[in-house]
Each structure stands twice: as C-alpha cells, then as structure tokens.
Protein backbone atom coordinates (compact mmCIF):
# COMPACT_ATOMS: atom_id res chain seq x y z
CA UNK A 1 0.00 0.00 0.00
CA UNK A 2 1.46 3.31 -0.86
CA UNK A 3 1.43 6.89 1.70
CA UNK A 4 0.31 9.74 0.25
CA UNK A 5 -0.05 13.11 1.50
CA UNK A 6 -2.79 15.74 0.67
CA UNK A 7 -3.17 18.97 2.16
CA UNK A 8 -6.39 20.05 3.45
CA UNK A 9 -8.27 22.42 5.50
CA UNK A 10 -9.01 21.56 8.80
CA UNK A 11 -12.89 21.72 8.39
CA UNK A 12 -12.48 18.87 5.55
CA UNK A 13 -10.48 16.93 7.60
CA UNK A 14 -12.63 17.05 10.56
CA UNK A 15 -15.76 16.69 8.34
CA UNK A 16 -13.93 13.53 6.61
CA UNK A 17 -13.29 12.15 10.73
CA UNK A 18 -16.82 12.60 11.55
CA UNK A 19 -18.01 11.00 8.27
CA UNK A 20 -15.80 7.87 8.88
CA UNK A 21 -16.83 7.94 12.40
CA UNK A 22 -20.57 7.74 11.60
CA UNK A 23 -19.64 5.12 9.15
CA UNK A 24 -17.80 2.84 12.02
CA UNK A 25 -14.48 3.25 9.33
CA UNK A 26 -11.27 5.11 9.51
CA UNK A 27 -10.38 7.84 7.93
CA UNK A 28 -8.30 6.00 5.61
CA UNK A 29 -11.10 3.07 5.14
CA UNK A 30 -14.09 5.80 4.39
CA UNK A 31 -11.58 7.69 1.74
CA UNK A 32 -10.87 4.66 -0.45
CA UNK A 33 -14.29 3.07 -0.14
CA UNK A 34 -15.95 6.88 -1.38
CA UNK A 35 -13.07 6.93 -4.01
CA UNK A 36 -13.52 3.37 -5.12
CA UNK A 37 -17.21 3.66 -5.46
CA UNK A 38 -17.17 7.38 -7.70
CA UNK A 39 -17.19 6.55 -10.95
CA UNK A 40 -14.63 8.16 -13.49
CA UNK A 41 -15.77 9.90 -16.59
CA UNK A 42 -14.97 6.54 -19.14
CA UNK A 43 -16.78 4.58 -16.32
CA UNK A 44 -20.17 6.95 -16.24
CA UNK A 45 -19.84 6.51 -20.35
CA UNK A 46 -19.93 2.82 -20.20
CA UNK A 47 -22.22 2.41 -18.03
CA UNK A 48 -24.41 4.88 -19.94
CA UNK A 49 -24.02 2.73 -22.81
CA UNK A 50 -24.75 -0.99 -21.09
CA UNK A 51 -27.99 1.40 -20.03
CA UNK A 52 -28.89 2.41 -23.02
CA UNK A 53 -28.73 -1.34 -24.98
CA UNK A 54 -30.45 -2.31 -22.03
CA UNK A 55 -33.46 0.26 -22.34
CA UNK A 56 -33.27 -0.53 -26.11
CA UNK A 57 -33.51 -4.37 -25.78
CA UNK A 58 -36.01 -4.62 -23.14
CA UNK A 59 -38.18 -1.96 -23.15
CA UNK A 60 -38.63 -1.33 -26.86
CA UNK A 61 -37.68 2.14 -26.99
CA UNK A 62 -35.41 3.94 -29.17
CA UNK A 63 -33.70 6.83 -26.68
CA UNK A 64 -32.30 9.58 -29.57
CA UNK A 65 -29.89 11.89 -28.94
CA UNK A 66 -32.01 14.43 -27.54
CA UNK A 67 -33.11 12.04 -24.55
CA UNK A 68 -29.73 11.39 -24.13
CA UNK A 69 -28.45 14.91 -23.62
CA UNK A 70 -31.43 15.66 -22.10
CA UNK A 71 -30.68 12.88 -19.12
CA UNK A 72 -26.93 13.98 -19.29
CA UNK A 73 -28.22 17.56 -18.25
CA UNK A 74 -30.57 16.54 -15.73
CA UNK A 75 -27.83 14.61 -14.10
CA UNK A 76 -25.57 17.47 -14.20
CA UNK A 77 -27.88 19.23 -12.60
CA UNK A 78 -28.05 16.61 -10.14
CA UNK A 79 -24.91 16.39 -9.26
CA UNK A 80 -24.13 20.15 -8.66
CA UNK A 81 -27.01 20.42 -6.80
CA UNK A 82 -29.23 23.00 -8.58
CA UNK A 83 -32.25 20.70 -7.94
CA UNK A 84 -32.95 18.03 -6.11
CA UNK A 85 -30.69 17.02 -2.61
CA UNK A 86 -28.14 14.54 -1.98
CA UNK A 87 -29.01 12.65 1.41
C-alpha cells in the first residue's frame, strides 16, 4: 500500500473524521471506499451505454440523442445540486 499526502483544510479533515466515524471506518477506510465507489468519466460513459442497450432491448424504446443529452443535463444538474438534494 502506498502513503500519500494531501493537504487540506481543517474543516475537511474534521468533516472527513466525523463522516468515517458515523460510518464505524477510519479515515483512511471511508476515503478509499468513497473513491472506489465514484465513478470516473470513461466509467459513467460505459455504463451509460450498457444502459442504453439495455433500455433498447427490453423496453422497446429507441432513446435519440435528444433524450440522451437531455438525461446527461438533468444529471448534471443533479450532481451540482441546482435541484434536487443529496441525502
């Protein structure tokens, strides 16, 4: 396992303690199981893709590429909070 060092304010580390603490984890543990389970751009894109065949194949509908940027904005939005809240 490899050390690495981050710099940080004191209010994010404290918030990242409490979070682990809730969590029964470490700090360490709760860091690498939220990193593990965020999905990087190429992942989001695959998995957007597997959705997509999926919808296509089972449901009988053909999403265009208006739907598709349409759900790509509403998850934006989502996910930079301007509606909805993260619990």
């Amino acid at each position: 396992m490899a050390d690495t060092t981050i710099k940080i304010t004191e209010e994010v580390r404290d918030r990242i303690r409490t979070l682990a603490e809730e969590r029964g984890l470490s700090t360490r543990a709760y860091i690498e199981r939220t990193i593990a389970a965020t999905p990087t751009a190429d992942e989001r894109a695959e998995r957007t893709t597997k959705a997509i065949a999926y919808v296509r194949a089972n449901f009988g509908v053909d999403l265009g590429d208006g739907d598709l940027r349409e759900g790509e904005a509403w998850r934006e939005a989502i996910a930079t909070r301007q509606v909805g809240s993260r619990r």
